[in-house]
N, C-alpha and C. Protein backbone atom coordinates (compact mmCIF):
# COMPACT_ATOMS: atom_id res chain seq x y z
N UNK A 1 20.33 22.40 55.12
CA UNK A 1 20.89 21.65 54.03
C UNK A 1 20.18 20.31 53.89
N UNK A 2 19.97 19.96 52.11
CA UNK A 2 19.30 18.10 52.32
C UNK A 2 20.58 17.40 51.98
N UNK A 3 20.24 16.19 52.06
CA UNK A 3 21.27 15.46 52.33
C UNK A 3 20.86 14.70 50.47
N UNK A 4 19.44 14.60 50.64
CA UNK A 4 18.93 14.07 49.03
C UNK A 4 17.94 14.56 48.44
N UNK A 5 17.40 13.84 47.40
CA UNK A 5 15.92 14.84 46.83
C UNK A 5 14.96 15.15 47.50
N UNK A 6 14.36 15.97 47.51
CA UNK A 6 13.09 16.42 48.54
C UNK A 6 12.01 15.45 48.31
N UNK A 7 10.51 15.68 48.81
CA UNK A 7 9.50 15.01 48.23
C UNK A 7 9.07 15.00 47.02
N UNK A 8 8.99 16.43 46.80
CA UNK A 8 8.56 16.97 45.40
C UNK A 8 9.39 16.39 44.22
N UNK A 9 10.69 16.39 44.57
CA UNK A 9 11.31 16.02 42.87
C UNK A 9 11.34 14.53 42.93
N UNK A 10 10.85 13.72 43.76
CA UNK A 10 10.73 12.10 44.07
C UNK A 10 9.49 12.48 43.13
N UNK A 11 8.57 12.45 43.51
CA UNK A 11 7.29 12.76 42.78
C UNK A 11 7.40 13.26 41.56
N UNK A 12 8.20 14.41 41.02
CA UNK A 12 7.97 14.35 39.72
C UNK A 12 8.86 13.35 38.98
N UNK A 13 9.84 12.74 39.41
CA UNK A 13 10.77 11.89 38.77
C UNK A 13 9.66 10.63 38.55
N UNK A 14 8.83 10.28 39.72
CA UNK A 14 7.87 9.06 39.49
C UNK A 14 7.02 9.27 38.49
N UNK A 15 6.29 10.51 38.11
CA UNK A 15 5.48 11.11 37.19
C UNK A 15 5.98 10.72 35.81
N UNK A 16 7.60 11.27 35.46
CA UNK A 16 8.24 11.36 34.49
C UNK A 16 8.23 9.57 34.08
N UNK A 17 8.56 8.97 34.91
CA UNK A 17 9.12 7.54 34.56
C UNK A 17 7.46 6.50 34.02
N UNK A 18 7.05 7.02 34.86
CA UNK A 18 5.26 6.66 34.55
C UNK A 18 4.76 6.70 33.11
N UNK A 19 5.16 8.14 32.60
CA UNK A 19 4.85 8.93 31.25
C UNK A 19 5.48 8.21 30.66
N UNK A 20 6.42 8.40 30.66
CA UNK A 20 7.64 7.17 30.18
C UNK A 20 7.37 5.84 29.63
N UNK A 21 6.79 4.62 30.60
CA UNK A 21 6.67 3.97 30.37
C UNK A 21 5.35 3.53 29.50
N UNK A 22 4.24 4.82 29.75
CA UNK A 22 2.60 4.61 29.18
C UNK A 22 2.93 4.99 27.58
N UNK A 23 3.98 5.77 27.46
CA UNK A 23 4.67 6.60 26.05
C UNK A 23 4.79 5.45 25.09
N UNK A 24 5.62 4.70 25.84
CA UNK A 24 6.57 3.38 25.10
C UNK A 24 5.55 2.02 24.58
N UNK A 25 4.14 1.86 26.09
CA UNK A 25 3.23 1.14 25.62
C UNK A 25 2.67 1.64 24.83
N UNK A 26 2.04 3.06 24.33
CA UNK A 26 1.35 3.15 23.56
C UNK A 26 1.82 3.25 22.10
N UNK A 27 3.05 3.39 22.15
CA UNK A 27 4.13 2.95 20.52
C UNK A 27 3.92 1.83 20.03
N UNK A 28 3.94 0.90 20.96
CA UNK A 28 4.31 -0.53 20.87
C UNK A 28 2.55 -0.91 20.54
N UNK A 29 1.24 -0.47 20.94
CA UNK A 29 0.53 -0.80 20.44
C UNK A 29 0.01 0.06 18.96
N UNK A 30 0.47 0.78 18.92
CA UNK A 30 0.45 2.00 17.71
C UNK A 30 1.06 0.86 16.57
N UNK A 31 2.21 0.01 16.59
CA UNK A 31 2.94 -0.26 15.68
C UNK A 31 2.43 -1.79 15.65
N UNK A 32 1.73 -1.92 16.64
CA UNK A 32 1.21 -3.68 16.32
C UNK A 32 0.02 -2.64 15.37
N UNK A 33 -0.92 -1.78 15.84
CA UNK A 33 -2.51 -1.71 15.16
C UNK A 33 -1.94 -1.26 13.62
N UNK A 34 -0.99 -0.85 13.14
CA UNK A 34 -0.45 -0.49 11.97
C UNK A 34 -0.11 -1.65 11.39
N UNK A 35 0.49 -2.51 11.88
CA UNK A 35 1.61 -3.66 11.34
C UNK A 35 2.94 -2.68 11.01
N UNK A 36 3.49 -1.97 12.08
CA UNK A 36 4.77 -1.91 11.60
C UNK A 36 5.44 -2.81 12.02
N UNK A 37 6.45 -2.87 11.22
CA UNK A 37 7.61 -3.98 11.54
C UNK A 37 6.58 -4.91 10.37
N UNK A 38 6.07 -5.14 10.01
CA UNK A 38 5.99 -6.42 9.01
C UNK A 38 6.00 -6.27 7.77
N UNK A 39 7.72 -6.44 7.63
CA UNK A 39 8.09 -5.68 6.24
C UNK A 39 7.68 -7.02 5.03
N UNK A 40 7.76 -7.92 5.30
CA UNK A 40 7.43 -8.80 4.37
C UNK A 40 5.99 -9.29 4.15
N UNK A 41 4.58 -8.61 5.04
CA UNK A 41 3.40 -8.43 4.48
C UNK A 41 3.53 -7.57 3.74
N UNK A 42 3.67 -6.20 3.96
CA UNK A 42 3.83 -5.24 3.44
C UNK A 42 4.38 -4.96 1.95
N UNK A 43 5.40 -5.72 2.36
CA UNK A 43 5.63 -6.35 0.28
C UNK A 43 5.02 -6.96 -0.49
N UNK A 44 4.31 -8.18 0.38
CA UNK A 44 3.64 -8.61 -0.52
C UNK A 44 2.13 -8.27 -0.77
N UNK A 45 1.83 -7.23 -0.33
CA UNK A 45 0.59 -6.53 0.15
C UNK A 45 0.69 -5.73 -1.47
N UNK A 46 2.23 -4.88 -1.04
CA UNK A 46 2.26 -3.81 -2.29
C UNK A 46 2.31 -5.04 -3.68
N UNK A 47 3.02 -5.59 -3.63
CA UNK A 47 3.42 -6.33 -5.09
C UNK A 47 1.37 -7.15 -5.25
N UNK A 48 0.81 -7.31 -4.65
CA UNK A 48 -0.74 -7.44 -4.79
C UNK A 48 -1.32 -6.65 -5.60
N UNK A 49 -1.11 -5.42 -5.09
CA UNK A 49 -1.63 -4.51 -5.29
C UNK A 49 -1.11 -3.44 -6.82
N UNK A 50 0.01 -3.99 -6.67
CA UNK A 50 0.44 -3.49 -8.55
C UNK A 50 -0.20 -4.58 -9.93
N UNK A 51 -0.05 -6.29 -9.07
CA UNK A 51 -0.46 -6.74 -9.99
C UNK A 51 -1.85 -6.74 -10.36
N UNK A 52 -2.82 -6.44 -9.36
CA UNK A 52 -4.22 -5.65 -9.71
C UNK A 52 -4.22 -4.52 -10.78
N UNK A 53 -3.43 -3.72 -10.21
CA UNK A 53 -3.38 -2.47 -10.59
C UNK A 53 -3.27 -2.72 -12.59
N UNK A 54 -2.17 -3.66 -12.73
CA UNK A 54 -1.95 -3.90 -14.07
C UNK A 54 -2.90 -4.51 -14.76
N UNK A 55 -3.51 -5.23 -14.13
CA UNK A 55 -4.98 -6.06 -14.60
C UNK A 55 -5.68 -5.59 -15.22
N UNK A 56 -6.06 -4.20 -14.11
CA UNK A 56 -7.90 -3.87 -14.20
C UNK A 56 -7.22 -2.54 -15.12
N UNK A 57 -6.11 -1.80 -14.63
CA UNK A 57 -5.49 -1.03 -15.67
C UNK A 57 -5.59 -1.06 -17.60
N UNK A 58 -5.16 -2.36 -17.65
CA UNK A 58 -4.75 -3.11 -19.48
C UNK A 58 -6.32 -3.11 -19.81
N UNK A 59 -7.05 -3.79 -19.09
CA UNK A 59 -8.68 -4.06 -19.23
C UNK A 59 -9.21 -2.57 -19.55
N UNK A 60 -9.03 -2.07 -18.46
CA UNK A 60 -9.93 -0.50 -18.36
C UNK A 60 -9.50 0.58 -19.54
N UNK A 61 -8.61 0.47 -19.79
CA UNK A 61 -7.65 1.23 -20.77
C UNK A 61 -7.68 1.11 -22.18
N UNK A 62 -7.70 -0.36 -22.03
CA UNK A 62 -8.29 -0.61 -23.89
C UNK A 62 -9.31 -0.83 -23.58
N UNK A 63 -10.12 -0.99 -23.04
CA UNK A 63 -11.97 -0.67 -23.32
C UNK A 63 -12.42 0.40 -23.82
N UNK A 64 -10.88 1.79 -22.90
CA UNK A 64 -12.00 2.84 -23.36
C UNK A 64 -11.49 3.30 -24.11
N UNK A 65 -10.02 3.15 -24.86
CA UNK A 65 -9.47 3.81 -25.91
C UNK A 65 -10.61 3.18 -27.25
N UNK A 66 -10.42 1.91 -27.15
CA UNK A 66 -11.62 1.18 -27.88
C UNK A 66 -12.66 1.61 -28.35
N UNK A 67 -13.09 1.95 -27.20
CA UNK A 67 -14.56 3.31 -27.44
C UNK A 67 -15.06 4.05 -28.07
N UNK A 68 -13.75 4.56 -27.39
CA UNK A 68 -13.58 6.46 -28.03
C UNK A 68 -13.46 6.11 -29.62
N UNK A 69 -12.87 5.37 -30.05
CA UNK A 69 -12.23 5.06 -31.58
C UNK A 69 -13.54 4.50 -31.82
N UNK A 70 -14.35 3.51 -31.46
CA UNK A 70 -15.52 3.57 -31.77
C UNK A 70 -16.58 4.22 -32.53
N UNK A 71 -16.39 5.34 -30.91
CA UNK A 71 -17.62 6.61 -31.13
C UNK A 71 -17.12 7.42 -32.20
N UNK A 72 -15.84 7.58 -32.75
CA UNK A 72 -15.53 8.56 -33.72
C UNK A 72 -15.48 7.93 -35.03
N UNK A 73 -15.19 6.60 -35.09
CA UNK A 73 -14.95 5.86 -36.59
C UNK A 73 -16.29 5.28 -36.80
N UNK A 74 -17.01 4.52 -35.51
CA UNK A 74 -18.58 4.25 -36.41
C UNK A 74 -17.85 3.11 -36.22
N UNK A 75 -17.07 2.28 -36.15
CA UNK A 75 -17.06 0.45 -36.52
C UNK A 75 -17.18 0.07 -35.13
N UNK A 76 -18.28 0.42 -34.68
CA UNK A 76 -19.08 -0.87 -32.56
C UNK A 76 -19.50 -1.69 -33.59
N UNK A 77 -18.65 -2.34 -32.43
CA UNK A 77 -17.98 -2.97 -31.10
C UNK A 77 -16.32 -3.34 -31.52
N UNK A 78 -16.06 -3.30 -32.76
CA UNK A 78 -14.60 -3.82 -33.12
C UNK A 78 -13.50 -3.41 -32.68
N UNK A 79 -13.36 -1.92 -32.56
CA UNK A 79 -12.23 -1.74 -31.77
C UNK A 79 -12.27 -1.72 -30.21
N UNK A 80 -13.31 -1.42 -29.33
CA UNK A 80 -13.55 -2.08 -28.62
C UNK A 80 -12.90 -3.45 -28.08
N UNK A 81 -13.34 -4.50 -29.02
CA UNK A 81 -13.17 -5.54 -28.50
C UNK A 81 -11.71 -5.99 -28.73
N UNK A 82 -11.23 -5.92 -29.92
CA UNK A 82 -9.87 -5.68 -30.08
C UNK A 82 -9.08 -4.68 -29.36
N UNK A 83 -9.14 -3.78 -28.62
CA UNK A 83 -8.30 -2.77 -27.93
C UNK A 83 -8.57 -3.83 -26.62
N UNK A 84 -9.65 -3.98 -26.12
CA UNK A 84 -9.47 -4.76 -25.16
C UNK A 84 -9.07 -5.98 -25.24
N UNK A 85 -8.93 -7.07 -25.47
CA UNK A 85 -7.94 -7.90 -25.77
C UNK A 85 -6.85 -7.98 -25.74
N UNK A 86 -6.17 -6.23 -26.64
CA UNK A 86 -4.86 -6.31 -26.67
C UNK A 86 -4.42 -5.75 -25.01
N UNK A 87 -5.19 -4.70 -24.60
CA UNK A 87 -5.19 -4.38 -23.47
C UNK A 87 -4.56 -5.64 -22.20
N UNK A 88 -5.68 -6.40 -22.44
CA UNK A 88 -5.76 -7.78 -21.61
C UNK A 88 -4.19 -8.44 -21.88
N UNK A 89 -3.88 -8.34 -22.78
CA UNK A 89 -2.71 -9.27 -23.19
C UNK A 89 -1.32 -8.36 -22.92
N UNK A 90 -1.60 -7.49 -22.99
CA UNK A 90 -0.50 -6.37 -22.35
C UNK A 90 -0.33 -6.71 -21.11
N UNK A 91 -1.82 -6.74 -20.35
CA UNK A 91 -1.48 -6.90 -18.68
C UNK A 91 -0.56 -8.10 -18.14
N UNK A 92 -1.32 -9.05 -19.11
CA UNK A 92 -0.68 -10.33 -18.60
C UNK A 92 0.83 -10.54 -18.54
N UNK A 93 1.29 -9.61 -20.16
CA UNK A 93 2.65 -10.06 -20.53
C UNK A 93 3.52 -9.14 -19.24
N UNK A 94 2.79 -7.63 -18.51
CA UNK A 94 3.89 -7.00 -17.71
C UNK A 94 3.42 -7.86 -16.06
N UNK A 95 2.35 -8.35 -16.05
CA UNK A 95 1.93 -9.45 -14.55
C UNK A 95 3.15 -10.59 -14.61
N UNK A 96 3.20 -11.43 -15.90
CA UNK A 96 4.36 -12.01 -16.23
C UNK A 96 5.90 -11.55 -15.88
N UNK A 97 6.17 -10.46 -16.35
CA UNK A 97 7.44 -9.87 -16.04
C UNK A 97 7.85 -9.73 -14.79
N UNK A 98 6.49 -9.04 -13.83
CA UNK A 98 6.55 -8.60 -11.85
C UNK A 98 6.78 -10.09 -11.68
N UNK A 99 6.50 -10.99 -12.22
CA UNK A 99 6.58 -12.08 -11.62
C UNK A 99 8.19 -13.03 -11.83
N UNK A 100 8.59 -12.37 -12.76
CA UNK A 100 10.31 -13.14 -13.18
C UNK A 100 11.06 -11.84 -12.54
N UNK A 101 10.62 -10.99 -11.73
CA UNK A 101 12.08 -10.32 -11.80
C UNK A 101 12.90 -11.55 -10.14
N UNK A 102 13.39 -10.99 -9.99
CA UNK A 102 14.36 -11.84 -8.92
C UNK A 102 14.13 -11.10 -7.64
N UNK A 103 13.49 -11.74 -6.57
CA UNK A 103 13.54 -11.31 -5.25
C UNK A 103 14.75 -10.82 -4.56
């Protein structure tokens, strides 16, 4: 009869707790090399990244609707330059808006 754990299950219990603890460090550096947990870069990372998005969007969009109306009506550069403009002025007015809503 034992009285307690043998050698063997000392040893794997040390194994287990080892794993254990290399498990937990390597989370903890997993979530620093990510930036988890930094919910408020991360917002303002995304809200960056829409108001780009709306920028080069309004720009890119009436350039090429512009274009196209261009290449089919014959009047280059006018709608063109007018689609882009209005384009441009679109972006600004919804960059404007991301920017009043309320945190």
């Amino acid at each position: 009869m034992e009285d307690g754990p043998g050698p063997e299950r000392l040893r794997e219990d040390a194994r287990l707790k080892s794993l254990d603890s290399r498990l937990k460090s390597a989370k903890q550096a997993e979530a620093r090399r990510t930036g988890a947990g930094g919910g408020a870069t991360d917002a303002n990372y995304r809200l960056g990244n829409r108001v780009l998005a709306e920028l080069l969007g309004g720009m890119i969009g009436g350039a090429l609707i512009g274009w196209v109306i261009d290449r089919f009506a014959g009047t280059s550069p006018w709608a063109l330059l007018v689609l882009l403009f209005l384009g441009i002025a679109v972006a600004f007015r919804n960059i404007y808006r991301i920017a009043q809503r309320p945190k």
